[in-house]
C-alpha atoms as a PDB file:
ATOM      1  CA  UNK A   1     -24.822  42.990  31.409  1.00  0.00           C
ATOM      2  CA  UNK A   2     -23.302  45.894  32.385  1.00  0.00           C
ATOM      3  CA  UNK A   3     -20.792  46.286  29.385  1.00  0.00           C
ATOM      4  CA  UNK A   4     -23.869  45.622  26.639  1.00  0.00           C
ATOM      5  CA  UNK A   5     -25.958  48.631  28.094  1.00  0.00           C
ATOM      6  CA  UNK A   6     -22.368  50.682  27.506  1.00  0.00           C
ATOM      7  CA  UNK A   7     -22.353  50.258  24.202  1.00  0.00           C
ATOM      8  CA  UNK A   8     -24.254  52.644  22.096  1.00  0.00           C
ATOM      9  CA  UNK A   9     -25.172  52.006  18.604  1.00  0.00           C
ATOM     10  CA  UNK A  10     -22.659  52.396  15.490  1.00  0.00           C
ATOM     11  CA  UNK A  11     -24.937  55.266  13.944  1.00  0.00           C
ATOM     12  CA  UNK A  12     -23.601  57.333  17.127  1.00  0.00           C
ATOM     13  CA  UNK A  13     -19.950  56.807  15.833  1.00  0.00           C
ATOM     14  CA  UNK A  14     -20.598  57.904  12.123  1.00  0.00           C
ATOM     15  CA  UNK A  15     -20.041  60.825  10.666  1.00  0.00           C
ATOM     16  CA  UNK A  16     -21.071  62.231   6.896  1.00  0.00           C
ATOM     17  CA  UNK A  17     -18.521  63.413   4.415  1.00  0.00           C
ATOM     18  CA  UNK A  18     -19.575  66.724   4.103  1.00  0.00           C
ATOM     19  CA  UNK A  19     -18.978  66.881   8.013  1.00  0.00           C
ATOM     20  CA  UNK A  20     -15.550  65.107   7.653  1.00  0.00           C
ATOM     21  CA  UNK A  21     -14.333  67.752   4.701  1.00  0.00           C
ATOM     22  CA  UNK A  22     -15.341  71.133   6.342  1.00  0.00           C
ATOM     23  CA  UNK A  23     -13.858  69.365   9.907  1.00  0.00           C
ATOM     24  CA  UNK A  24     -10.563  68.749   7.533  1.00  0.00           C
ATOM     25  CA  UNK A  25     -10.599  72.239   5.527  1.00  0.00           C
ATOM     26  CA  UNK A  26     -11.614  69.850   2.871  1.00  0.00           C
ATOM     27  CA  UNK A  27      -8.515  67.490   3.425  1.00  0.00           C
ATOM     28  CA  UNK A  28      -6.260  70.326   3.182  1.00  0.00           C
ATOM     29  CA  UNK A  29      -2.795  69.636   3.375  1.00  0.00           C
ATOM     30  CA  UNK A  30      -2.113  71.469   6.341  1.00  0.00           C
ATOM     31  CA  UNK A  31      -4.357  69.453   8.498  1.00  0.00           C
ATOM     32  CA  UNK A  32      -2.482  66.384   6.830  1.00  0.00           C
ATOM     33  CA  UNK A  33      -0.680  64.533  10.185  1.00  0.00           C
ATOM     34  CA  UNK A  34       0.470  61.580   8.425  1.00  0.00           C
ATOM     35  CA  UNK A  35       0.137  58.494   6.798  1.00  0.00           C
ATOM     36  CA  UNK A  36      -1.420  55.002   8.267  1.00  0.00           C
ATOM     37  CA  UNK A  37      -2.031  51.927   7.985  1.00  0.00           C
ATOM     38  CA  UNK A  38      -5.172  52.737   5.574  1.00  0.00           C
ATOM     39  CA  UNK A  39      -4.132  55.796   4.119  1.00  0.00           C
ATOM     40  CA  UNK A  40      -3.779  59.304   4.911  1.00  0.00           C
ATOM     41  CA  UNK A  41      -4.445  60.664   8.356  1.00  0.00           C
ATOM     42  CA  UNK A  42      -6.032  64.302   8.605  1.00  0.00           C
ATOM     43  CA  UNK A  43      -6.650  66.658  11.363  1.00  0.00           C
ATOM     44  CA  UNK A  44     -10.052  67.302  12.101  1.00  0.00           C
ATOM     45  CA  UNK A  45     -11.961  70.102  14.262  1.00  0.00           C
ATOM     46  CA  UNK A  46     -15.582  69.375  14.981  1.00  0.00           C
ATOM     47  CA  UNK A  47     -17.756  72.919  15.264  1.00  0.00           C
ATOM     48  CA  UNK A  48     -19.577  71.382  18.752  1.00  0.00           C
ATOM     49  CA  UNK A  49     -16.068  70.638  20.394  1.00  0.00           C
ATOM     50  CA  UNK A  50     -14.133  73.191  20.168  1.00  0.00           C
ATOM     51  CA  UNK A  51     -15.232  74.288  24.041  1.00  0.00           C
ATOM     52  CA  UNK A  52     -16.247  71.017  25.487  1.00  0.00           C
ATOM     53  CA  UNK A  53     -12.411  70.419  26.556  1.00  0.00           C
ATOM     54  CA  UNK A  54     -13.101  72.957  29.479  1.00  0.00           C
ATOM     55  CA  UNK A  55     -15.787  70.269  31.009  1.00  0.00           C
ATOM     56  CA  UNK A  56     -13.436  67.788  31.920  1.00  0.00           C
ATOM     57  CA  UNK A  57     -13.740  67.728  35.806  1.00  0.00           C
ATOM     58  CA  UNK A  58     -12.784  65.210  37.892  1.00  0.00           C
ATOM     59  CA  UNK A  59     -15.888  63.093  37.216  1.00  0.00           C
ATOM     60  CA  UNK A  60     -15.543  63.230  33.504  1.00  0.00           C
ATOM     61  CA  UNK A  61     -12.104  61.780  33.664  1.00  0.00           C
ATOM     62  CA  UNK A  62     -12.568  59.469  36.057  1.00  0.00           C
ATOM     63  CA  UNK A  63     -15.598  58.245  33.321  1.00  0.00           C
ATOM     64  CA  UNK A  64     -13.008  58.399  30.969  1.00  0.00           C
ATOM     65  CA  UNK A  65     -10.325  56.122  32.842  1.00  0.00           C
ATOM     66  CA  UNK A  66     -12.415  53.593  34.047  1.00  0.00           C
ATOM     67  CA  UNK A  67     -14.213  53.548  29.823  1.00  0.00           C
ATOM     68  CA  UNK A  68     -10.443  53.166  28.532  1.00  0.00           C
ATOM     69  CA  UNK A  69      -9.576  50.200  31.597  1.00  0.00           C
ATOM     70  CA  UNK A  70     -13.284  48.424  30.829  1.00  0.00           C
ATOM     71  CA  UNK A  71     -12.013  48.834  26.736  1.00  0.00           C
ATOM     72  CA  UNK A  72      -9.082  47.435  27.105  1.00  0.00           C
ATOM     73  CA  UNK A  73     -10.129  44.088  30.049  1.00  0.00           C
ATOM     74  CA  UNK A  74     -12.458  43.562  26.817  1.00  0.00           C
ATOM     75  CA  UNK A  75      -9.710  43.604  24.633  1.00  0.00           C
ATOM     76  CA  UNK A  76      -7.328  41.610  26.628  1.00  0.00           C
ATOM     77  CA  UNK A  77      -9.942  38.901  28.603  1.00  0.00           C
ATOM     78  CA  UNK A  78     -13.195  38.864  27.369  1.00  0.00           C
ATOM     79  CA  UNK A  79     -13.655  39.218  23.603  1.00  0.00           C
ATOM     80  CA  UNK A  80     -12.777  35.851  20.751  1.00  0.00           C
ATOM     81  CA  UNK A  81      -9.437  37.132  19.709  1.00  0.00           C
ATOM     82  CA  UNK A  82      -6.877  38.491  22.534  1.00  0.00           C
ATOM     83  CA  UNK A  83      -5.899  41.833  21.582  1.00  0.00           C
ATOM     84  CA  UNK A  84      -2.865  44.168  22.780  1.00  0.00           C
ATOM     85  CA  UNK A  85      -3.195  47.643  21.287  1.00  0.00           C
ATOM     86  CA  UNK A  86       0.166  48.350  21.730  1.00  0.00           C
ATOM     87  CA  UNK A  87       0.640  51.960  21.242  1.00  0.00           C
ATOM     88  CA  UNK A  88      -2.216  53.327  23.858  1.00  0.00           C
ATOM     89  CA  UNK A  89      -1.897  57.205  24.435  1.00  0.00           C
ATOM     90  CA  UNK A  90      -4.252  60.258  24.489  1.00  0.00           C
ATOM     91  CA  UNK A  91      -4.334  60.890  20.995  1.00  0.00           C
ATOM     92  CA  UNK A  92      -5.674  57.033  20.230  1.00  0.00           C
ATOM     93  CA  UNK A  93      -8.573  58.064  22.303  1.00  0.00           C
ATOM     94  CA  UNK A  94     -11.545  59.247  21.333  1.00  0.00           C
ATOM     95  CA  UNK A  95     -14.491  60.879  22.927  1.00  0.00           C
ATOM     96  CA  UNK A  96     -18.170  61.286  21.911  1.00  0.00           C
ATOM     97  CA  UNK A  97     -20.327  63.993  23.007  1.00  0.00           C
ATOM     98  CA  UNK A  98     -21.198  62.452  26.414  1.00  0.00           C
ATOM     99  CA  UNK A  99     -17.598  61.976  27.110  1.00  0.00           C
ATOM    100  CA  UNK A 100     -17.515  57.821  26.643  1.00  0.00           C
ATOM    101  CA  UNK A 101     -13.908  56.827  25.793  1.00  0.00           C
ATOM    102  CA  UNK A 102     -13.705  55.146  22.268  1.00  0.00           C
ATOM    103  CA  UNK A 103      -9.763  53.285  21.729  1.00  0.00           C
ATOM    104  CA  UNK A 104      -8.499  54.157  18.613  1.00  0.00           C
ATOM    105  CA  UNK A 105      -6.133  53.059  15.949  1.00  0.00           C
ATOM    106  CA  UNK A 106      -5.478  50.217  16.049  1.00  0.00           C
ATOM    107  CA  UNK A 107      -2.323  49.770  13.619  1.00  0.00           C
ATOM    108  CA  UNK A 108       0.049  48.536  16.136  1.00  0.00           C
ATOM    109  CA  UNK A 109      -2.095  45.973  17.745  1.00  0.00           C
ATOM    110  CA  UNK A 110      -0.983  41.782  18.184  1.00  0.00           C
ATOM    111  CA  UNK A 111      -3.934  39.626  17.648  1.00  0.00           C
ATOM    112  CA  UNK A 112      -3.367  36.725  20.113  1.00  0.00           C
ATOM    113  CA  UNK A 113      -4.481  32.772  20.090  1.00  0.00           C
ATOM    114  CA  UNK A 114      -6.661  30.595  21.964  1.00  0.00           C
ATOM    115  CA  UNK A 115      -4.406  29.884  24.942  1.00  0.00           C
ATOM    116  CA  UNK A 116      -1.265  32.205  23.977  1.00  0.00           C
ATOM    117  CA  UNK A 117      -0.352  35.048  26.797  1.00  0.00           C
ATOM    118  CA  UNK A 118       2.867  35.528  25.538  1.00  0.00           C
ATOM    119  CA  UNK A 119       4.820  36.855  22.526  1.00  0.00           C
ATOM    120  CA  UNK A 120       8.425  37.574  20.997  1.00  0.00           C
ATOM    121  CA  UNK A 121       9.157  40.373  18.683  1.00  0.00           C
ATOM    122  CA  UNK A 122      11.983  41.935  17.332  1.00  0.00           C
ATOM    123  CA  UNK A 123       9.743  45.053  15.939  1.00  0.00           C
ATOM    124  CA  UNK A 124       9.755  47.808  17.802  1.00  0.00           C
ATOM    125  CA  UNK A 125       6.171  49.185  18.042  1.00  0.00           C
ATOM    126  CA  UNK A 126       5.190  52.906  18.616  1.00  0.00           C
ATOM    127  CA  UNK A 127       6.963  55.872  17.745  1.00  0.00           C
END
């Protein structure tokens, strides 16, 4: 299956603390963007990154697109649980260092049943 050999291990998508605090200027306040869902969210700068931004040709963002659209025909078709994100944007992606598109926070995101394609809401979701 083409989708299984996509998916890389979870080790891949971890990072250590002492990564996560010197990415974060330790936490620092001014690298404080907000609050979620799970607590506070932080603005982080990796030290292999910071030039990799330049890379993105054509090719790479094409891999990116078509990552995002085979994330979210997962999400919406072929996973258990039906899943609409609900506030999709290029922040609430993320990238590892071969450029494969991870989705991202999830906060806003309606959990659908079995046969259930449709829903009514009076919340307004995303900012």
């Amino acid at each position: 299956n083409d989708l299984l050999d996509d998916i890389q291990s979870i080790d891949s998508l971890l990072l250590d603390l002492s990564t996560l605090r010197a990415a974060t200027n330790d936490f620092g306040e001014g690298n404080m963007l907000g609050k979620g869902g799970f607590g506070m969210v932080h603005k982080g700068v990796l030290p292999d990154d910071s030039e990799k931004h330049k890379d993105l040709d054509l090719g790479r963002r094409f891999k990116i697109i078509s990552g995002v659209a085979r994330g979210l025909q997962y999400l919406h078709e072929d996973s258990q649980l039906k899943i609409v994100h609900r506030d999709l944007k290029a922040s609430n992606i993320l990238l590892d260092l071969d450029y494969n598109p991870k989705i991202s926070d999830f906060g806003l995101a309606k959990v659908f049943g079995g046969d259930q394609s449709e829903d009514v809401t009076r919340h307004i979701a995303g900012t």
